[in-house]
Protein backbone atom coordinates (compact mmCIF):
# COMPACT_ATOMS: atom_id res chain seq x y z
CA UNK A 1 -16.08 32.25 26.96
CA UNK A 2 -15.69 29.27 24.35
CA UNK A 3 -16.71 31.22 21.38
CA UNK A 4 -13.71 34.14 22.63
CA UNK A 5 -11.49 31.76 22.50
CA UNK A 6 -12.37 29.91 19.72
CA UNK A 7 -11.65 33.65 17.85
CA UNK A 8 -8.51 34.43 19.40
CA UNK A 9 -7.07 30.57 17.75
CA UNK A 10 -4.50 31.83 14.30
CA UNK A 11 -6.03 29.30 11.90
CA UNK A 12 -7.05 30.84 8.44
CA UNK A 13 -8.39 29.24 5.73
CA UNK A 14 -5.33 27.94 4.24
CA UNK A 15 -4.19 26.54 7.60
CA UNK A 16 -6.99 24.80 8.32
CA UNK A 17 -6.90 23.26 4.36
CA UNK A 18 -3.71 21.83 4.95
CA UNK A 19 -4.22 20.16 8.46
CA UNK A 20 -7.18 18.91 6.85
CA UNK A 21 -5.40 17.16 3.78
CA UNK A 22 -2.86 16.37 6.59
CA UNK A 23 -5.28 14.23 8.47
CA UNK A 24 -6.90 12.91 5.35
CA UNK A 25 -3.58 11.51 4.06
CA UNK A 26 -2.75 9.79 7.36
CA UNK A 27 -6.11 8.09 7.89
CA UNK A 28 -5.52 6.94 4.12
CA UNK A 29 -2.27 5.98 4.63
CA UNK A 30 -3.06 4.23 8.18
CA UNK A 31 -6.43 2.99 6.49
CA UNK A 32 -4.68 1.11 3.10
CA UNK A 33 -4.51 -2.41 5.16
CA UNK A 34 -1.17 -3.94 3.98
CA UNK A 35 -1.11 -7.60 4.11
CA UNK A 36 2.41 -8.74 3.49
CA UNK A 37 4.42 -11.70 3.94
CA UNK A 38 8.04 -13.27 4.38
CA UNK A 39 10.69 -15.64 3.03
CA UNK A 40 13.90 -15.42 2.96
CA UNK A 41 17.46 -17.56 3.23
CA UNK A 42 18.50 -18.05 6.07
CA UNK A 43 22.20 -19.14 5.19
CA UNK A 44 22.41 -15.69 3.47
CA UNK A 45 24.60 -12.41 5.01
CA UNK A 46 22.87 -9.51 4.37
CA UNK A 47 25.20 -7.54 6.02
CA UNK A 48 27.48 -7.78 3.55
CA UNK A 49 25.47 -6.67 1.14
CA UNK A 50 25.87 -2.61 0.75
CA UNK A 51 25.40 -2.17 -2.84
CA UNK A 52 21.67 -2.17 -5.11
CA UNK A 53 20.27 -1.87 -8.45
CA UNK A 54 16.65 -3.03 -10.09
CA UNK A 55 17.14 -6.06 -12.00
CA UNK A 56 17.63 -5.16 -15.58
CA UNK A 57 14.89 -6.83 -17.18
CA UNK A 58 12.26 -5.85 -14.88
CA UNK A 59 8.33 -5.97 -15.78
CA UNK A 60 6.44 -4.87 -12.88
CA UNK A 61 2.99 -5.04 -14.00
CA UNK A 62 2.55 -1.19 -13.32
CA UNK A 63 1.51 1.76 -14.83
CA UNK A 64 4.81 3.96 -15.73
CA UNK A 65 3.79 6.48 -13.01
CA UNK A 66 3.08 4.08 -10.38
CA UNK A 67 6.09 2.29 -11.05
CA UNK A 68 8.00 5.52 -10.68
CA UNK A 69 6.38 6.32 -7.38
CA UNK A 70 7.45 2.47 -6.21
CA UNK A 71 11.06 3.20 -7.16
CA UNK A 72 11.12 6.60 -5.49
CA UNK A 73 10.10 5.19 -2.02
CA UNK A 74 12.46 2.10 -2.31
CA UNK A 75 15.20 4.25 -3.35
CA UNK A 76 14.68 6.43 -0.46
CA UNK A 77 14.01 3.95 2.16
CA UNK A 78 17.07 2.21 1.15
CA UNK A 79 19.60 5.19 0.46
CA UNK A 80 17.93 6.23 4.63
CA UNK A 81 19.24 2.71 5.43
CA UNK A 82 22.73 3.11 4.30
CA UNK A 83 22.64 1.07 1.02
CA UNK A 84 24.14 2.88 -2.28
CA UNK A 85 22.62 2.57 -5.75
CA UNK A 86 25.16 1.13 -7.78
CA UNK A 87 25.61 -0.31 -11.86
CA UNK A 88 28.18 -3.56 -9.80
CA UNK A 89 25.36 -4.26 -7.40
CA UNK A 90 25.77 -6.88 -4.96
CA UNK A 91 21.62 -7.24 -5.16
CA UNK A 92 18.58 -7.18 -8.00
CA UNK A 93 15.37 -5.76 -6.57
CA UNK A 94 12.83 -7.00 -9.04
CA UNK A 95 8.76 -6.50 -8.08
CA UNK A 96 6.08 -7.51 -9.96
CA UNK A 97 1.64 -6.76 -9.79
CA UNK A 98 -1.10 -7.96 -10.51
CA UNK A 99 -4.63 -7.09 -9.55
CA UNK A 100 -8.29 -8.83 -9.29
CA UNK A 101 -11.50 -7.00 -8.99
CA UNK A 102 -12.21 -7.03 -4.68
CA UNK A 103 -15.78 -8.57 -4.29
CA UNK A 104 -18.60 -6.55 -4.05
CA UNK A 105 -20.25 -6.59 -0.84
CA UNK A 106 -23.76 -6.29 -2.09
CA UNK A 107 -26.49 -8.83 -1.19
CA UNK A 108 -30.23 -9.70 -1.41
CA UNK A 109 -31.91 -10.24 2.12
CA UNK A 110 -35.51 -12.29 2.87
CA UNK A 111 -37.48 -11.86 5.58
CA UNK A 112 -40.37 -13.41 7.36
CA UNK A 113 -42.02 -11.94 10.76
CA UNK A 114 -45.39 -11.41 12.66
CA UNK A 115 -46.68 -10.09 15.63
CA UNK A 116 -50.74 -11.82 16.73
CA UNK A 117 -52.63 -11.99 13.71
CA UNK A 118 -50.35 -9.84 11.74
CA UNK A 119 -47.44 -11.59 9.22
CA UNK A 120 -45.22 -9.25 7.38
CA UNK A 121 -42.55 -9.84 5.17
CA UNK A 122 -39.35 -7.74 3.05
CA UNK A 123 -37.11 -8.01 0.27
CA UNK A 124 -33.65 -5.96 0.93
CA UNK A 125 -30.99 -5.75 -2.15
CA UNK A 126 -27.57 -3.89 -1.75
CA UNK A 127 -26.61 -2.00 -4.40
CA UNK A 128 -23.16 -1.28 -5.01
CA UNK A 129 -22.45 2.48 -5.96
CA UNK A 130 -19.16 3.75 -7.36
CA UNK A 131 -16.01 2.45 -8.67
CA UNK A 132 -15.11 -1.51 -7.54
CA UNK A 133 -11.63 -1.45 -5.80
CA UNK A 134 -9.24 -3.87 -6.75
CA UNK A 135 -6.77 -6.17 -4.72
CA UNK A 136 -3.10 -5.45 -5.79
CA UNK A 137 -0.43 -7.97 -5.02
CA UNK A 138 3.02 -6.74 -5.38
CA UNK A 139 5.85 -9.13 -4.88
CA UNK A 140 9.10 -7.99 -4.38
CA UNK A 141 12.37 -10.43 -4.78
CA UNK A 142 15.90 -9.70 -4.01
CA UNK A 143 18.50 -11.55 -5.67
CA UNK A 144 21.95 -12.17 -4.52
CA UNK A 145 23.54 -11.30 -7.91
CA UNK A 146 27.17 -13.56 -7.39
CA UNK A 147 24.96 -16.59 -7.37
CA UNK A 148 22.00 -14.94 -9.00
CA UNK A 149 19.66 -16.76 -6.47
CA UNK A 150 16.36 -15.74 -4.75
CA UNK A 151 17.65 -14.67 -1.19
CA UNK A 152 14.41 -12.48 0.67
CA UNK A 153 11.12 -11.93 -0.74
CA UNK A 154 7.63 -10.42 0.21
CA UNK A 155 4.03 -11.00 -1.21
CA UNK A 156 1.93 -7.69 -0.68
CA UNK A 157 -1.33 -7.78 -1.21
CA UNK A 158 -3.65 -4.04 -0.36
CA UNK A 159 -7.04 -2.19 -1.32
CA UNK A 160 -6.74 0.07 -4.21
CA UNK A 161 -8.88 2.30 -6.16
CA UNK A 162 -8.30 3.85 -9.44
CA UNK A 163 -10.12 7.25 -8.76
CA UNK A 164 -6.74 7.92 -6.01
CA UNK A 165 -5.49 11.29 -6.73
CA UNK A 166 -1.76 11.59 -7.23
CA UNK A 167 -1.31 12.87 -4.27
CA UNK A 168 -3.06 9.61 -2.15
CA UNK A 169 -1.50 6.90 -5.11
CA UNK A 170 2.36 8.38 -3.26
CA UNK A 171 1.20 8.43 0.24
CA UNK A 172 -0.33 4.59 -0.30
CA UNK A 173 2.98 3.36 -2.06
CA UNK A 174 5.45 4.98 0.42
CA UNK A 175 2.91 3.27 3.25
CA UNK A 176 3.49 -0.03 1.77
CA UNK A 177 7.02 0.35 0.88
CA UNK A 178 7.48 0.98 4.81
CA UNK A 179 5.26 -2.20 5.61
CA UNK A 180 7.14 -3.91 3.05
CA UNK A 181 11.05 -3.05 4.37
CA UNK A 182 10.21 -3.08 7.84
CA UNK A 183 11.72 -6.84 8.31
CA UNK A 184 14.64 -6.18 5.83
CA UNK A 185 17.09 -6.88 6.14
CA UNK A 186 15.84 -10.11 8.15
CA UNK A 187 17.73 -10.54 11.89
């Protein structure tokens, strides 16, 4: 009865290939543990502010492409929020990276045990195979440009590995861009 209806189910190949990427993408997403925290000034009205632009001298410690995804998913979370992209901006978004090699989880283990007249010992190392994954910290500033002061900022720090495919490297950035603007503007 299970294997009928198991047969009579409309998946084909190419269905079931994109539910799978589907689900890969999401646990990848879910999986890319965002740390990120807050500052901001409090005497500041952000809801005044309507108007945005990157600041002009920008060095974001990116590659071009990666930078371009970053921008994409700002853009769009911000246009979504009701802000305008604008050359008389009434904010700078600046962000800058930087990354460190994430330590390698391998380790040499000792032991010692018996049982009656028996004594045994081992020797366990832990190899590490593949590519190391690095930390990235992002930081992203907004600056009131009137007063060209500091007025929100957030330190990001995730898991990333350089053998993403393109595909994974947009779904990771738009993930953290969401982590990142979900307490902007502050209330």
């Amino acid at each position: 009865m299970l294997n009928i209806a198991i047969n009579r189910l409309p998946l084909n190949r190419k269905t079931m290939k994109i539910h799978s990427v589907i689900i890969v993408l999401c646990f990848l997403v879910t999986s890319c543990g965002v740390q990120v925290s807050y500052d901001y000034d409090r005497n500041f009205d952000f809801s005044k502010a309507q108007f945005y632009n990157y600041y002009p001298s920008m060095v974001s410690g990116l590659s071009q492409l990666d930078e371009k995804r970053l921008i994409r998913s700002v853009d769009s979370l911000m246009q979504a929020r009701g802000y305008e992209l604008s050359e008389s901006p009434d904010l700078y978004i600046n962000f800058k990276s930087s990354s460190r090699p994430k330590p390698v989880n391998s380790s040499v283990g000792i032991g010692i045990g018996g049982t009656n007249r028996n004594i045994g010992g081992g020797v366990s190392v832990g190899i590490p195979l593949g590519q190391q994954d690095q930390y990235r910290e992002i930081i992203f500033d907004i600056v009131d440009v009137v007063n060209d002061e500091l007025i929100w900022q957030a330190v990001s720090e995730t898991t990333i590995s350089e053998s993403m495919s393109p595909a994974v490297r947009e779904a990771h950035m738009k993930a953290l861009v969401d982590k990142v603007f979900s307490k902007y503007p502050p209330r």
